[in-house]
Protein backbone atom coordinates (compact mmCIF):
# COMPACT_ATOMS: atom_id res chain seq x y z
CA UNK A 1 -16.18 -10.67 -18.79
CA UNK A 2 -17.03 -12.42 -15.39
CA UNK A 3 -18.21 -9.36 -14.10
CA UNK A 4 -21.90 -8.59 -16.96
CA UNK A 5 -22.28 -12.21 -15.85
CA UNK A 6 -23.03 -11.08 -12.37
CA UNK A 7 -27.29 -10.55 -11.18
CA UNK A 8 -27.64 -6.67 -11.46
CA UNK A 9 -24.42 -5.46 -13.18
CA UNK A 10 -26.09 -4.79 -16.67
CA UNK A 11 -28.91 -2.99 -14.98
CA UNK A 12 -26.09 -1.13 -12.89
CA UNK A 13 -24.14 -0.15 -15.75
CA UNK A 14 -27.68 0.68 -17.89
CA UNK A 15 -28.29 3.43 -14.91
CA UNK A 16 -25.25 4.53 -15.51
CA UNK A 17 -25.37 4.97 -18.14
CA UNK A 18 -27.89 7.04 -18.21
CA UNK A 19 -26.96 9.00 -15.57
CA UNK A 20 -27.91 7.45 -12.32
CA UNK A 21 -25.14 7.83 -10.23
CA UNK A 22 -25.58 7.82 -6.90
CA UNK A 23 -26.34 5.19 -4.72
CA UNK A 24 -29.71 5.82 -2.99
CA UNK A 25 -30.94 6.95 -6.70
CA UNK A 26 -29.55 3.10 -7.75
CA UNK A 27 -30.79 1.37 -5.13
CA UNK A 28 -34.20 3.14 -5.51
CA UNK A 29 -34.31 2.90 -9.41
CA UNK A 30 -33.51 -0.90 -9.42
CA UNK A 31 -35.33 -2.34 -6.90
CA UNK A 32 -31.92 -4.11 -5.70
CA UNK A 33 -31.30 -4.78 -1.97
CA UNK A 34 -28.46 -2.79 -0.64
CA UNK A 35 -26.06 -4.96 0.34
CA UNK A 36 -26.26 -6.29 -3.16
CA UNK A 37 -26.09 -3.71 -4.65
CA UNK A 38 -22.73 -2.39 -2.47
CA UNK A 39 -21.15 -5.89 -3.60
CA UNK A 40 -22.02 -4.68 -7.27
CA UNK A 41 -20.33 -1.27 -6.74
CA UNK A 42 -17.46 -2.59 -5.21
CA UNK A 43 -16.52 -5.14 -7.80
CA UNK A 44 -17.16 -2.40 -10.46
CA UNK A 45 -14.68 -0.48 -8.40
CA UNK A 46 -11.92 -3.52 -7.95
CA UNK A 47 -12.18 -3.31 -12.05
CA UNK A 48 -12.02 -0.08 -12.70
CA UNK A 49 -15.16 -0.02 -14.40
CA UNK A 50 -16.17 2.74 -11.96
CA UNK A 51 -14.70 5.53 -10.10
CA UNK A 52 -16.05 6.96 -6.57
CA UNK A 53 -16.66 10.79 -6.79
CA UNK A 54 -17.55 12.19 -3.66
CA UNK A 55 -20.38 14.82 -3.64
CA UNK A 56 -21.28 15.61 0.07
CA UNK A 57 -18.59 15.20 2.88
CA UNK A 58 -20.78 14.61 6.27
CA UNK A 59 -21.93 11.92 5.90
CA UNK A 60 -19.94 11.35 3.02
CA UNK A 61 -21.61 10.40 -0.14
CA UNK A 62 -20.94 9.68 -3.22
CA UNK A 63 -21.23 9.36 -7.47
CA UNK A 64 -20.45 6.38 -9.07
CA UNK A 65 -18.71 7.04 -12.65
CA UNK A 66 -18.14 5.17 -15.39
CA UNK A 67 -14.34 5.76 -17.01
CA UNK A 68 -13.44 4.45 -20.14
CA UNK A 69 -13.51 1.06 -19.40
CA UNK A 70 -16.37 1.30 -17.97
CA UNK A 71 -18.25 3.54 -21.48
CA UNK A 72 -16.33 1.14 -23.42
CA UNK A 73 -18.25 -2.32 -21.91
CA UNK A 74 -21.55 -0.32 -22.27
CA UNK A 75 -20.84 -0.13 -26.05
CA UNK A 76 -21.97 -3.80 -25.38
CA UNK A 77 -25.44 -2.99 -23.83
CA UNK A 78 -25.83 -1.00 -26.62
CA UNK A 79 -25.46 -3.95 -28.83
CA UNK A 80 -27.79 -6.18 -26.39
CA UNK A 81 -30.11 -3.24 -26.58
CA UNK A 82 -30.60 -2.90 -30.36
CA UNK A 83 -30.97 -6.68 -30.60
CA UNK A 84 -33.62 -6.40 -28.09
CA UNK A 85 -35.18 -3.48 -29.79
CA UNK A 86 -35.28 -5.48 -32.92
CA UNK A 87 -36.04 -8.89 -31.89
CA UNK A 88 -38.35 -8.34 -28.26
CA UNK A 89 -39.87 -4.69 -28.86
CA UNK A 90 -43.89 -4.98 -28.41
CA UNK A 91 -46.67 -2.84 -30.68
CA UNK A 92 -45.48 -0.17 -28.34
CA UNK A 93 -42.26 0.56 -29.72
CA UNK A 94 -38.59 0.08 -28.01
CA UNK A 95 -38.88 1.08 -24.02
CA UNK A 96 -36.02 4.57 -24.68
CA UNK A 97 -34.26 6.22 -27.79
CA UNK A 98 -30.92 6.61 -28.51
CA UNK A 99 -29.65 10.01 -29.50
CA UNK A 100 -26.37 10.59 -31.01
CA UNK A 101 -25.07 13.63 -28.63
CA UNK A 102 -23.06 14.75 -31.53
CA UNK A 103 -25.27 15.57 -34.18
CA UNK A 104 -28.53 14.97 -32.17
CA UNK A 105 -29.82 12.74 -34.48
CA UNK A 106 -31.85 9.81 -33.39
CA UNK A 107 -29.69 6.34 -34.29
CA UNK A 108 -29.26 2.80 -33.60
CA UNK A 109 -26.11 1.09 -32.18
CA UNK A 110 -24.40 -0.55 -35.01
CA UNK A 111 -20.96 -2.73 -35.17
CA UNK A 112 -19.09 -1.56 -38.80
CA UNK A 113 -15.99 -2.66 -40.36
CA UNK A 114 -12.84 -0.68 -38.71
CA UNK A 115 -11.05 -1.36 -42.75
CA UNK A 116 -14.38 -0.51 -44.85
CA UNK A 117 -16.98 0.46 -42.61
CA UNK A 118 -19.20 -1.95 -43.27
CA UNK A 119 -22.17 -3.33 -40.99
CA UNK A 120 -20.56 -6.22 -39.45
CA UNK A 121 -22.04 -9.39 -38.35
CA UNK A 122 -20.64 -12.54 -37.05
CA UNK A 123 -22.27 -14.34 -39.93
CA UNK A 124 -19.84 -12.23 -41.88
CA UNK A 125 -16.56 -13.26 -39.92
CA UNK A 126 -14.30 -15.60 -39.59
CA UNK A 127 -12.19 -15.77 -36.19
CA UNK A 128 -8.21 -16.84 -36.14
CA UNK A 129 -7.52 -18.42 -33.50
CA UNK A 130 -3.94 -16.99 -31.76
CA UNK A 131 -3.23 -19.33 -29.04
């Protein structure tokens, strides 16, 4: 969990997300500096939270992917992100929209129940400790 504790990884991982792959487009998009946001990339990289794709070989260049790991922690931002939308959202509404690509159906990120389904909350749990 060190690494969403880093400056920029959320934003990295939110571009993504969303399909902002390669590294000029990042750097550009975010506003980071580039040696920043190399050290970002790289430890995404070291945790496998991202995979290098190469799409042009001179000079070589490439896409930065998420794999499953790396979908998997942005379940997270979703999370973050309907909190925000609930909680932080101005007059103007939430800043995107979240479409389910399966039905294309506009939704919301939810946590449920893996038993019944449920919305859960933490209010609603209790944790057991293992070690």
């Amino acid at each position: 969990m060190a690494v969403l504790g880093e400056p920029w990884t959320a934003l990295i991982l939110r571009d993504l997300f969303i399909g902002v792959t390669r590294f000029d487009a990042l750097n550009a998009h975010l506003g980071v500096s580039r040696k920043v946001l190399t050290l970002r990339l790289s430890r995404l990289l070291d945790d496998e939270i991202v995979v290098k794709r190469a799409y042009a070989h001179r000079p070589e260049r490439f896409d930065y992917i998420l794999t499953a790991k790396g979908w998997q922690l942005c379940d997270i931002l979703l999370a973050i992100s309907a909190w925000g939308d609930q909680w932080t959202t101005s007059d103007a509404g939430p800043p995107a929209l979240l479409h389910h690509r399966r039905c294309n159906h506009l939704t919301t990120a939810e946590i449920r129940c893996s038993h019944c389904g449920e919305p859960l909350h933490a209010a609603d749990t209790e944790v057991t400790p293992l070690r």
